[in-house]
PDB file of N, CA and C in Angstrom:
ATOM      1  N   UNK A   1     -54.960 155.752 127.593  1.00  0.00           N
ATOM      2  CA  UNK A   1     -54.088 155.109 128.540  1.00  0.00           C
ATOM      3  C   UNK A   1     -52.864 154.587 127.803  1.00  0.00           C
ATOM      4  N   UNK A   2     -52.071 154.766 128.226  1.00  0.00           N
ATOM      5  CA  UNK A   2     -50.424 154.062 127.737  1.00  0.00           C
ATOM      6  C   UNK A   2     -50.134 152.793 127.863  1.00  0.00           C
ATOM      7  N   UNK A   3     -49.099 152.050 127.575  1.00  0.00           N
ATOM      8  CA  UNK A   3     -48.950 150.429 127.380  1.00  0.00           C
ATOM      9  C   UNK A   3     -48.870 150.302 129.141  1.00  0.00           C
ATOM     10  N   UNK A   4     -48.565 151.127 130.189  1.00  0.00           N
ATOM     11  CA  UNK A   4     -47.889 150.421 131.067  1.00  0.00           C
ATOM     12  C   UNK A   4     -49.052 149.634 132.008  1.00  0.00           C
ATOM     13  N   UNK A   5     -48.896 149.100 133.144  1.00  0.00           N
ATOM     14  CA  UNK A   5     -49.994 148.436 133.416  1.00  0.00           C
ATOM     15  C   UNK A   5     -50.541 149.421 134.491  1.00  0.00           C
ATOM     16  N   UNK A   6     -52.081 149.404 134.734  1.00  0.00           N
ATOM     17  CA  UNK A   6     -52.537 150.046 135.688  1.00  0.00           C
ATOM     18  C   UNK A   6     -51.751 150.173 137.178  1.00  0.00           C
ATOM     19  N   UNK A   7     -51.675 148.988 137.867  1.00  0.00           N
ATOM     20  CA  UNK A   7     -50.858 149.271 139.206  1.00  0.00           C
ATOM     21  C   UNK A   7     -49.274 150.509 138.619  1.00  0.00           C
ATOM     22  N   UNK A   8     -48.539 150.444 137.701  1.00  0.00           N
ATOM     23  CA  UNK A   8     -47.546 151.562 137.153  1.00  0.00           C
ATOM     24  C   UNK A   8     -48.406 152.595 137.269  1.00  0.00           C
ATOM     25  N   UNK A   9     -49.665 153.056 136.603  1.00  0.00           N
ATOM     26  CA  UNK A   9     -50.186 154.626 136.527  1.00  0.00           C
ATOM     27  C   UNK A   9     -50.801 154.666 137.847  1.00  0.00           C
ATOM     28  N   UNK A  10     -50.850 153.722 138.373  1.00  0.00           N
ATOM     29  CA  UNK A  10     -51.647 154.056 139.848  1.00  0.00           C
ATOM     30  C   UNK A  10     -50.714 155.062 141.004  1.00  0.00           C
ATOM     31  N   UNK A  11     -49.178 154.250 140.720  1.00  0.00           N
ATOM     32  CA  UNK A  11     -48.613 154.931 141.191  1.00  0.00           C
ATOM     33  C   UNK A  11     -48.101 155.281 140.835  1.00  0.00           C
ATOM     34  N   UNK A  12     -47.763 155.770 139.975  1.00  0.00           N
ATOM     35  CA  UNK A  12     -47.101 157.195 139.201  1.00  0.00           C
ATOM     36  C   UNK A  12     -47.817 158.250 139.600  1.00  0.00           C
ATOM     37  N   UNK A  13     -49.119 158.095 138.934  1.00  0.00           N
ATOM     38  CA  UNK A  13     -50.269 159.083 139.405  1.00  0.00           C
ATOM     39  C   UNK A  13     -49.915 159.573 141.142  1.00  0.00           C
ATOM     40  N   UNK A  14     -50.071 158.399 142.192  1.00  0.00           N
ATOM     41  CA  UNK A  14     -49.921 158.941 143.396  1.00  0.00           C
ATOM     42  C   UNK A  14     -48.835 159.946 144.030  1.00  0.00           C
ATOM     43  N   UNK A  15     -47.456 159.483 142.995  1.00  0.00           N
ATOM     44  CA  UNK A  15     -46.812 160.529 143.165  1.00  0.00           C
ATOM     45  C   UNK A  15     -46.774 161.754 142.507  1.00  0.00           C
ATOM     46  N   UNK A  16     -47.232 161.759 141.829  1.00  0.00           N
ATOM     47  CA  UNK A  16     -47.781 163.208 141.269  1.00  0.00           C
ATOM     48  C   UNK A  16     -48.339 164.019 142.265  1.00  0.00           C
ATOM     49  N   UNK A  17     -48.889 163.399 143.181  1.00  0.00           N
ATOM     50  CA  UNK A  17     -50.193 164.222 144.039  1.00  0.00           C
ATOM     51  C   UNK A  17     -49.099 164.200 145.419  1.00  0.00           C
ATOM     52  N   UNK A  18     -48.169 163.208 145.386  1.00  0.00           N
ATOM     53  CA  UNK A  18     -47.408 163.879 146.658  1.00  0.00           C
ATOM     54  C   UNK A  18     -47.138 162.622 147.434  1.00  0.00           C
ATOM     55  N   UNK A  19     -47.574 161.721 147.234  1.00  0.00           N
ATOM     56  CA  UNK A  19     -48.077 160.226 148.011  1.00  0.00           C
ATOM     57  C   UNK A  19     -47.347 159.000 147.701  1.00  0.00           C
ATOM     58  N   UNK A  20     -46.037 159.350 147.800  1.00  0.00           N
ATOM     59  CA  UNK A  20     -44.505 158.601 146.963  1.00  0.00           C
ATOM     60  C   UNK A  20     -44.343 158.154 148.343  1.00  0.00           C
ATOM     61  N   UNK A  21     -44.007 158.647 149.471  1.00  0.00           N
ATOM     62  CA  UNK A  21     -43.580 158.325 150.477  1.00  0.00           C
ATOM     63  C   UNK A  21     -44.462 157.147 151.995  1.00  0.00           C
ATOM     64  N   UNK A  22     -45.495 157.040 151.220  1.00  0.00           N
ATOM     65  CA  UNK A  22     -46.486 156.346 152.533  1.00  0.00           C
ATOM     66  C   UNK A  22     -45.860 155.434 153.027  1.00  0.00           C
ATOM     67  N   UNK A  23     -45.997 155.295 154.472  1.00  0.00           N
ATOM     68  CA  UNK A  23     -45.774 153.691 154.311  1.00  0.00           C
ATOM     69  C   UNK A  23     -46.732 152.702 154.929  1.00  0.00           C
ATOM     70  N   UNK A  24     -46.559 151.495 155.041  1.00  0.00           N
ATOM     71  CA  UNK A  24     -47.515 150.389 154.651  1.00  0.00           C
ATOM     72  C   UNK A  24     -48.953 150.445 155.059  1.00  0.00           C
ATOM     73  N   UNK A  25     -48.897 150.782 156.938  1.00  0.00           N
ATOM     74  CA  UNK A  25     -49.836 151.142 157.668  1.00  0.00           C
ATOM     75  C   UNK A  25     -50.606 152.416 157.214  1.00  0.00           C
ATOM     76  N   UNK A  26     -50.210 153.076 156.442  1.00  0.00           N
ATOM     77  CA  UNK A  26     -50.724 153.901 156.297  1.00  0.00           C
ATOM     78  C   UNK A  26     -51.512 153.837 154.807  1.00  0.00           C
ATOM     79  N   UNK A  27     -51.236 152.801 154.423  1.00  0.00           N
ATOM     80  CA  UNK A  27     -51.652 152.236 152.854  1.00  0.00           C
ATOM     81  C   UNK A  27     -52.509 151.653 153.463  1.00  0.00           C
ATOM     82  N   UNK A  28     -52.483 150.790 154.737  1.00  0.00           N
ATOM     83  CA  UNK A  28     -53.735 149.809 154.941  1.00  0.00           C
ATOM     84  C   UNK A  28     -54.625 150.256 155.549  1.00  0.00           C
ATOM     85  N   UNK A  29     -54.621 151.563 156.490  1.00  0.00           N
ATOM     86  CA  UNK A  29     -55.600 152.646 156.730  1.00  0.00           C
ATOM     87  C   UNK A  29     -56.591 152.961 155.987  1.00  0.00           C
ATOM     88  N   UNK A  30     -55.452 153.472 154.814  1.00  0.00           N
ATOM     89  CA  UNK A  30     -56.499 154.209 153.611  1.00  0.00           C
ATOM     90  C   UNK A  30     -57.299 153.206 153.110  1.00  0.00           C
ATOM     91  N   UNK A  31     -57.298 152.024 152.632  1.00  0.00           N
ATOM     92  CA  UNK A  31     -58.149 150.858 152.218  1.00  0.00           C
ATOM     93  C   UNK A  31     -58.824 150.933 152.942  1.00  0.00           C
ATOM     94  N   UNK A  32     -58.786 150.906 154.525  1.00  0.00           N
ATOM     95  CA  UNK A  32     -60.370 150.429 155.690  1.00  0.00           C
ATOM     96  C   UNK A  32     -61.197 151.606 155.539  1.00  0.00           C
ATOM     97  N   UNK A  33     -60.327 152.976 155.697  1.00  0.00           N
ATOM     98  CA  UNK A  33     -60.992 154.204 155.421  1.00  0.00           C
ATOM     99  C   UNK A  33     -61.804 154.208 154.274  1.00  0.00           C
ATOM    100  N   UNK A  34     -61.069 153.633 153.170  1.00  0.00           N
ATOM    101  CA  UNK A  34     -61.974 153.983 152.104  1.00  0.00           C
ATOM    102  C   UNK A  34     -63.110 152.948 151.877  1.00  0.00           C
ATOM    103  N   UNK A  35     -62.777 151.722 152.084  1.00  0.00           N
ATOM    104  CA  UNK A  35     -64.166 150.188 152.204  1.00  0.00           C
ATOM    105  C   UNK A  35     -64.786 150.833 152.988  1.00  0.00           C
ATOM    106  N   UNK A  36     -64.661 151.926 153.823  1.00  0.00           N
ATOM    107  CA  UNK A  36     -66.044 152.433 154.932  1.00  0.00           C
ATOM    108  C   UNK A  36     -66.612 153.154 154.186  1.00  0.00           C
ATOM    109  N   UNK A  37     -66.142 153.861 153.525  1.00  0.00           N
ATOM    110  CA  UNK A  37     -66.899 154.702 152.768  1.00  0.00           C
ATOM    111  C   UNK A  37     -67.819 154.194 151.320  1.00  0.00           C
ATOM    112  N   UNK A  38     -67.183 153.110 151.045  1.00  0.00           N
ATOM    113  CA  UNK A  38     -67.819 152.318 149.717  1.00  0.00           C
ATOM    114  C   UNK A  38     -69.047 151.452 150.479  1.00  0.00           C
ATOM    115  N   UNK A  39     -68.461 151.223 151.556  1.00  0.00           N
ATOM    116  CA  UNK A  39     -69.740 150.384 152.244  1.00  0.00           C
ATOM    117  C   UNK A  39     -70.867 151.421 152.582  1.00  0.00           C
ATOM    118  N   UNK A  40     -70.629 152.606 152.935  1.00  0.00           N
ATOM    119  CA  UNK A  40     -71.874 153.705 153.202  1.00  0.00           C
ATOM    120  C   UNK A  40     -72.674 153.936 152.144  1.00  0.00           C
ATOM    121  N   UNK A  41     -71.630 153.942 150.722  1.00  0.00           N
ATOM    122  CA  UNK A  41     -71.992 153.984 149.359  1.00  0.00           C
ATOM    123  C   UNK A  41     -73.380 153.336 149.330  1.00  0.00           C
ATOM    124  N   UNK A  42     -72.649 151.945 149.457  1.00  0.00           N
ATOM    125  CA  UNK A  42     -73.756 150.853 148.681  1.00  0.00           C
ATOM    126  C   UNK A  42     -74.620 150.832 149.667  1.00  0.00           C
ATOM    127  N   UNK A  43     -74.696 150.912 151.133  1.00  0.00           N
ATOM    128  CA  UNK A  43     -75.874 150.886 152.427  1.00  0.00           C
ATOM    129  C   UNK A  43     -76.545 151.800 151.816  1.00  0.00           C
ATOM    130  N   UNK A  44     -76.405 153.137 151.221  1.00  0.00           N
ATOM    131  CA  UNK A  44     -76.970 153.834 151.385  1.00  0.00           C
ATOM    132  C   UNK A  44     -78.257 153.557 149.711  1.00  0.00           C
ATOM    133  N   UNK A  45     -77.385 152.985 149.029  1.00  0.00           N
ATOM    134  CA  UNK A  45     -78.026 153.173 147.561  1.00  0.00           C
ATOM    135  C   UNK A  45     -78.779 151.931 147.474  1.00  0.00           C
ATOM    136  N   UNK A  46     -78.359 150.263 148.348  1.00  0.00           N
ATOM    137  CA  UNK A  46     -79.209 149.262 147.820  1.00  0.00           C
ATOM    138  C   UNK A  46     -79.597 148.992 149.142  1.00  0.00           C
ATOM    139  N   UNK A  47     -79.366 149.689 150.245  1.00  0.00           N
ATOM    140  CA  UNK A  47     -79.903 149.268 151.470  1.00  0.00           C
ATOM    141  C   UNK A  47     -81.304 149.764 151.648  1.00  0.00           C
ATOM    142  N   UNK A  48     -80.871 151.410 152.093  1.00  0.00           N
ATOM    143  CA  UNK A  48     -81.640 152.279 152.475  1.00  0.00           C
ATOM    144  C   UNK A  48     -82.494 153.081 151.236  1.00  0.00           C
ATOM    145  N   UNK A  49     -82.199 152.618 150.166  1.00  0.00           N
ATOM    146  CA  UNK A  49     -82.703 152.879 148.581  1.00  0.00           C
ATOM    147  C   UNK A  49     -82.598 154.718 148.352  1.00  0.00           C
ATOM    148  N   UNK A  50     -81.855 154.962 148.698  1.00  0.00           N
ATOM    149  CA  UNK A  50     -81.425 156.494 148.500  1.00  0.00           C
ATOM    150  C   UNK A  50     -81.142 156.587 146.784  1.00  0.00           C
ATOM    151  N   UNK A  51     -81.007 158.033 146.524  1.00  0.00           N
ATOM    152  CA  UNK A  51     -81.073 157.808 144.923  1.00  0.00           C
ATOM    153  C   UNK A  51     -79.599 157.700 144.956  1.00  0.00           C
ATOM    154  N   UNK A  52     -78.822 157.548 143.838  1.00  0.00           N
ATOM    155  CA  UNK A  52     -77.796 156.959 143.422  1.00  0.00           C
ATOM    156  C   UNK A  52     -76.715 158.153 143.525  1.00  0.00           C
ATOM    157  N   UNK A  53     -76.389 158.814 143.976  1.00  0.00           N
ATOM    158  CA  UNK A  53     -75.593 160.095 143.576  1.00  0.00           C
ATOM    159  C   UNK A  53     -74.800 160.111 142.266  1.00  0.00           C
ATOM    160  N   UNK A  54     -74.913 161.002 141.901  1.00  0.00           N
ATOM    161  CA  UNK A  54     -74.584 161.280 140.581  1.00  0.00           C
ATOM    162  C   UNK A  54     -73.355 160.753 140.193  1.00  0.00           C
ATOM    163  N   UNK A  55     -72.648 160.160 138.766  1.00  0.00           N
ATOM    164  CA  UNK A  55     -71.787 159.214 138.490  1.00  0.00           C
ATOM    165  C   UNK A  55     -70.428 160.694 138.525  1.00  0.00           C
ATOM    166  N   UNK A  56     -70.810 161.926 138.076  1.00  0.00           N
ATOM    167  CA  UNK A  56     -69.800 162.951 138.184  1.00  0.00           C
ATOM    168  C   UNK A  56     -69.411 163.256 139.622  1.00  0.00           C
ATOM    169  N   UNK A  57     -70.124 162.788 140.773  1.00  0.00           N
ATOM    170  CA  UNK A  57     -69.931 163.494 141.794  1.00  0.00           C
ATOM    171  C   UNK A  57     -68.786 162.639 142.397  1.00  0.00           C
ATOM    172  N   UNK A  58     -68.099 163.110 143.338  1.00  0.00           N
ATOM    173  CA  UNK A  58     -66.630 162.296 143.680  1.00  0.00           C
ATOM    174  C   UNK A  58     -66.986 161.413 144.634  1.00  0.00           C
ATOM    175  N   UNK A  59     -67.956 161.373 145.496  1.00  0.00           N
ATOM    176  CA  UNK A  59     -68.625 159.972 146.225  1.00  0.00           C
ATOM    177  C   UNK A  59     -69.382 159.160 145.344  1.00  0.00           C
ATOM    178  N   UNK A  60     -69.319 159.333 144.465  1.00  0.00           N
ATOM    179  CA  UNK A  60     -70.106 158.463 143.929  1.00  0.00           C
ATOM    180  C   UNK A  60     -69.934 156.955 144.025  1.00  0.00           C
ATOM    181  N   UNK A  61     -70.588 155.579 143.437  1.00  0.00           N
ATOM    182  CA  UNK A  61     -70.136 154.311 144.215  1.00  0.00           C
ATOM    183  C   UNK A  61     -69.217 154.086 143.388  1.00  0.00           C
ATOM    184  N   UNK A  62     -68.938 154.571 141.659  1.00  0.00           N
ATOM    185  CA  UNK A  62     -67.747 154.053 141.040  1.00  0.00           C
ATOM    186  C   UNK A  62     -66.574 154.586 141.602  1.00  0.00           C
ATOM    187  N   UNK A  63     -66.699 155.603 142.381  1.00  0.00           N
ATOM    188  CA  UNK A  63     -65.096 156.665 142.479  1.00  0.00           C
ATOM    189  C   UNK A  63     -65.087 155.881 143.819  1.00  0.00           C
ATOM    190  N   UNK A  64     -65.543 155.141 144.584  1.00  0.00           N
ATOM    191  CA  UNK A  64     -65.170 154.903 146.028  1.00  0.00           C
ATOM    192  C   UNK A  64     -64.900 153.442 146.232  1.00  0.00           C
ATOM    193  N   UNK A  65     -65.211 152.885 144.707  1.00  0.00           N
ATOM    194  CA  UNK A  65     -64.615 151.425 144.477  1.00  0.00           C
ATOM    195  C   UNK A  65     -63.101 151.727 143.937  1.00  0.00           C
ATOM    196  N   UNK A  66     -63.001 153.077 143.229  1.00  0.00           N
ATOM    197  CA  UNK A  66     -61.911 153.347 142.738  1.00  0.00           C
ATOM    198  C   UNK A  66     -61.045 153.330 143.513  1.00  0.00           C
ATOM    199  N   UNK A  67     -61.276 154.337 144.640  1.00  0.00           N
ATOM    200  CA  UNK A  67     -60.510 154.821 145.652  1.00  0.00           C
ATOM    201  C   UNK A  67     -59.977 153.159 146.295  1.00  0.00           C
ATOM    202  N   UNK A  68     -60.213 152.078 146.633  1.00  0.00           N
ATOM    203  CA  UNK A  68     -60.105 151.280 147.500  1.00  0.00           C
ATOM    204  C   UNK A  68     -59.302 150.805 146.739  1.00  0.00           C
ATOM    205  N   UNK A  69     -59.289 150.312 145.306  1.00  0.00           N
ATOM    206  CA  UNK A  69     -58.659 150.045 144.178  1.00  0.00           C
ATOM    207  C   UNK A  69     -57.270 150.477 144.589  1.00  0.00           C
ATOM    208  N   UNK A  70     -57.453 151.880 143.866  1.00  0.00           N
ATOM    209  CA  UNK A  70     -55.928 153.215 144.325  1.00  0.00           C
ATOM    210  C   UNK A  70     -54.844 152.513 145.462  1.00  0.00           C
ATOM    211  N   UNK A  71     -55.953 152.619 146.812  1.00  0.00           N
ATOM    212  CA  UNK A  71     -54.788 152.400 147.888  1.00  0.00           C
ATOM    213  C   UNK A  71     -54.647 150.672 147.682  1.00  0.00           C
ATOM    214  N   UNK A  72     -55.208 149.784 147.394  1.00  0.00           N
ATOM    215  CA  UNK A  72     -54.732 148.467 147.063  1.00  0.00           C
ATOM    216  C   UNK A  72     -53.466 148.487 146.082  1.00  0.00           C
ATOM    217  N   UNK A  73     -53.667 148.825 144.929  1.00  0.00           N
ATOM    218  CA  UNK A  73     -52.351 149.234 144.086  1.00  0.00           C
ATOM    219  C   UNK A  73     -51.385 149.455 144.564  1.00  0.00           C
ATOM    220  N   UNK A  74     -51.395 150.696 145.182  1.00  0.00           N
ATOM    221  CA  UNK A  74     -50.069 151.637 145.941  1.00  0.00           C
ATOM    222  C   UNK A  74     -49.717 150.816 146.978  1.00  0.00           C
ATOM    223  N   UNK A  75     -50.306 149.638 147.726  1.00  0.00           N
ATOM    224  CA  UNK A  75     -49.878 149.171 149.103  1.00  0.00           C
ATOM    225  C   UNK A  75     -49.219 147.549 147.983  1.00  0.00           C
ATOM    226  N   UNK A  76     -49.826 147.383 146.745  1.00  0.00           N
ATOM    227  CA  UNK A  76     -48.830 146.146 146.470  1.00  0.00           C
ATOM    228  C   UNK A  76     -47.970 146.923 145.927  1.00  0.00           C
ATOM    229  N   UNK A  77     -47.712 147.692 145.324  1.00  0.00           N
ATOM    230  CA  UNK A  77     -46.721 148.239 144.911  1.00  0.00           C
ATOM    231  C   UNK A  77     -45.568 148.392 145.819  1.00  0.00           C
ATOM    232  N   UNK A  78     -45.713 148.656 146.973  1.00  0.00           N
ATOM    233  CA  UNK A  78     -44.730 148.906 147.915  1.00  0.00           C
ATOM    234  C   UNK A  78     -44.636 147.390 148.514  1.00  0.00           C
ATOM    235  N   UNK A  79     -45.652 146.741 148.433  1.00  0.00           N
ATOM    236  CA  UNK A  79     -45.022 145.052 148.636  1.00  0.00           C
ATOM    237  C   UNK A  79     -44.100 144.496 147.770  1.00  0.00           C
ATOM    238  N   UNK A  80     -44.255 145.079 146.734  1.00  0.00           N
ATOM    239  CA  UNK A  80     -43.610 144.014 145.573  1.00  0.00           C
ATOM    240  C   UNK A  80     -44.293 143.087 145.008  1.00  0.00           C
ATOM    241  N   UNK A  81     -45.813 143.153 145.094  1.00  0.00           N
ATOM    242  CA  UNK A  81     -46.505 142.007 144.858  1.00  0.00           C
ATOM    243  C   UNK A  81     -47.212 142.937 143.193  1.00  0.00           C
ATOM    244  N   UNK A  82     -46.918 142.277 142.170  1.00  0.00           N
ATOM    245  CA  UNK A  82     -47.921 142.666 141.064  1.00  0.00           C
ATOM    246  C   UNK A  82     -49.608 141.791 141.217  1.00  0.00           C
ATOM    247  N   UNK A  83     -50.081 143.129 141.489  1.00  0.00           N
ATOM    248  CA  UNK A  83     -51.934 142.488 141.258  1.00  0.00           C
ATOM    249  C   UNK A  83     -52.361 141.950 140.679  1.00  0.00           C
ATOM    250  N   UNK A  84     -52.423 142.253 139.425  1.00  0.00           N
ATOM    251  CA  UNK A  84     -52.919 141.828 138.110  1.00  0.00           C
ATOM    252  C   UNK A  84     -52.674 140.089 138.314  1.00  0.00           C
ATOM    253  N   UNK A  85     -51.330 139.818 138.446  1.00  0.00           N
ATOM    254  CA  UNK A  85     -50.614 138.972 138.135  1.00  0.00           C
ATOM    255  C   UNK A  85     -51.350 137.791 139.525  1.00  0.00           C
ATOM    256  N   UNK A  86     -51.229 137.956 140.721  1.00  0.00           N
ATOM    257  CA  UNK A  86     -51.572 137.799 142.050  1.00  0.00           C
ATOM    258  C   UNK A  86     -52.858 137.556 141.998  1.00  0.00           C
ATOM    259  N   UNK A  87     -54.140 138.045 140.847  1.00  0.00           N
ATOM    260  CA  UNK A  87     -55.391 138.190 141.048  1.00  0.00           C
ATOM    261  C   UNK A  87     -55.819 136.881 140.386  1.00  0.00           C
ATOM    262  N   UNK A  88     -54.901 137.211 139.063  1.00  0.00           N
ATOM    263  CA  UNK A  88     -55.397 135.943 138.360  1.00  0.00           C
ATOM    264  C   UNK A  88     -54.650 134.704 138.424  1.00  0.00           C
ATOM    265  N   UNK A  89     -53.576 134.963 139.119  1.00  0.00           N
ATOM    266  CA  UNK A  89     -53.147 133.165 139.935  1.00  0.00           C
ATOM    267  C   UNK A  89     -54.311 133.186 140.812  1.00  0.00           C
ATOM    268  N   UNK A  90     -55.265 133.917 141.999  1.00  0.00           N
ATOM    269  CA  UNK A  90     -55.724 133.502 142.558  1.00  0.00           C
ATOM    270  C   UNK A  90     -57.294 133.094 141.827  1.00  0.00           C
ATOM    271  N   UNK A  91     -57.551 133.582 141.067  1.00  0.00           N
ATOM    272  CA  UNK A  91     -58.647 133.013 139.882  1.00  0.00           C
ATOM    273  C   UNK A  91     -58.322 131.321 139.913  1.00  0.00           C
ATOM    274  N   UNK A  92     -57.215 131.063 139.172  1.00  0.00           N
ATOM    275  CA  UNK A  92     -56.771 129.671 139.207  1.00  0.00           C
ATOM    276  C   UNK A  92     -57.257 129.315 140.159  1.00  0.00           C
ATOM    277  N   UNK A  93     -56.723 128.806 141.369  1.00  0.00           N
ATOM    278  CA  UNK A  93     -56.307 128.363 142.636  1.00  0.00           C
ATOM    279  C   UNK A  93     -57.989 128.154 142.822  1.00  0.00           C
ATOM    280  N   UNK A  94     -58.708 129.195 142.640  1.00  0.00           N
ATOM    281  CA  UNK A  94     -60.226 129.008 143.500  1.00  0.00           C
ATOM    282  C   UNK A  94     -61.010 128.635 142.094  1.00  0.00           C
ATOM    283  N   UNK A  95     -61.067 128.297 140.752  1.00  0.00           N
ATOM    284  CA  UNK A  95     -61.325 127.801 139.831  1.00  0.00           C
ATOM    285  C   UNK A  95     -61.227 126.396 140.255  1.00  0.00           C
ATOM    286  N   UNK A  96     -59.949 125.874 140.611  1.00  0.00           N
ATOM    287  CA  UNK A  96     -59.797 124.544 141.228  1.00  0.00           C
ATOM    288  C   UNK A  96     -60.442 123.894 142.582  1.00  0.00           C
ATOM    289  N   UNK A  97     -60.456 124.959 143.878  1.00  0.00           N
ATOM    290  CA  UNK A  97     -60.942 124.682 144.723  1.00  0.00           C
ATOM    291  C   UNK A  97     -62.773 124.721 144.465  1.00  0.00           C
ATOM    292  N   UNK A  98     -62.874 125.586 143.758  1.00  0.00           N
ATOM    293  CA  UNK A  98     -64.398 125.424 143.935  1.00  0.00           C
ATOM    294  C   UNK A  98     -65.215 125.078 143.070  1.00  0.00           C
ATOM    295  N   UNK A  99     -64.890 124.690 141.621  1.00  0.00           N
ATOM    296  CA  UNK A  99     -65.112 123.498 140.691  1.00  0.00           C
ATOM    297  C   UNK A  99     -66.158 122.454 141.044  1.00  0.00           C
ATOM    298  N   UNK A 100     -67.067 122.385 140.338  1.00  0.00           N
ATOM    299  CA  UNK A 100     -68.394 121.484 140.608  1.00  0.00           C
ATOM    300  C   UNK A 100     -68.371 120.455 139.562  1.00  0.00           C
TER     301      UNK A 100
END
């Protein structure tokens, strides 16, 4: 991986594949679309105790946490909001609020 930060290769990467142009609604689609599918993931593997599908296979539960990841990236990216940055101010914030 290169110095730049993940949300940069996230979407760099997306435009590579063609996916430069989305816009927002259609970024927040792909997230529900894809949490449905991560949620079938995990129903299926710690619910319904199905075997795990294989870590190479493209449903698998790491590639469909990925996927939700992906379109989160690409939809702050087009906000203007850096994640990274956004994730761990909100670390703070609930470090404070929920402090025992």
């Amino acid at each position: 991986m290169s110095d730049k930060n993940l949300q940069k290769i996230v979407v760099d990467a997306r435009k590579s594949w063609g996916f430069a142009e989305e816009d927002y609604m259609l970024l927040v689609c792909g997230i529900a679309s894809e949490l449905g599918e991560l949620a079938n993931a995990v129903r299926a593997q710690y619910v319904y105790n199905k075997p795990a599908i294989p870590e190479d296979d493209k449903s698998s539960l790491k590639h469909e946490m990925a996927d939700v990841l992906i379109y989160l990236y690409a939809l702050a990216e087009k906000c203007g909001v850096d994640l990274d940055s956004a994730v761990l101010s909100k670390i703070e914030i609930n470090n404070k609020r929920f402090k025992k």
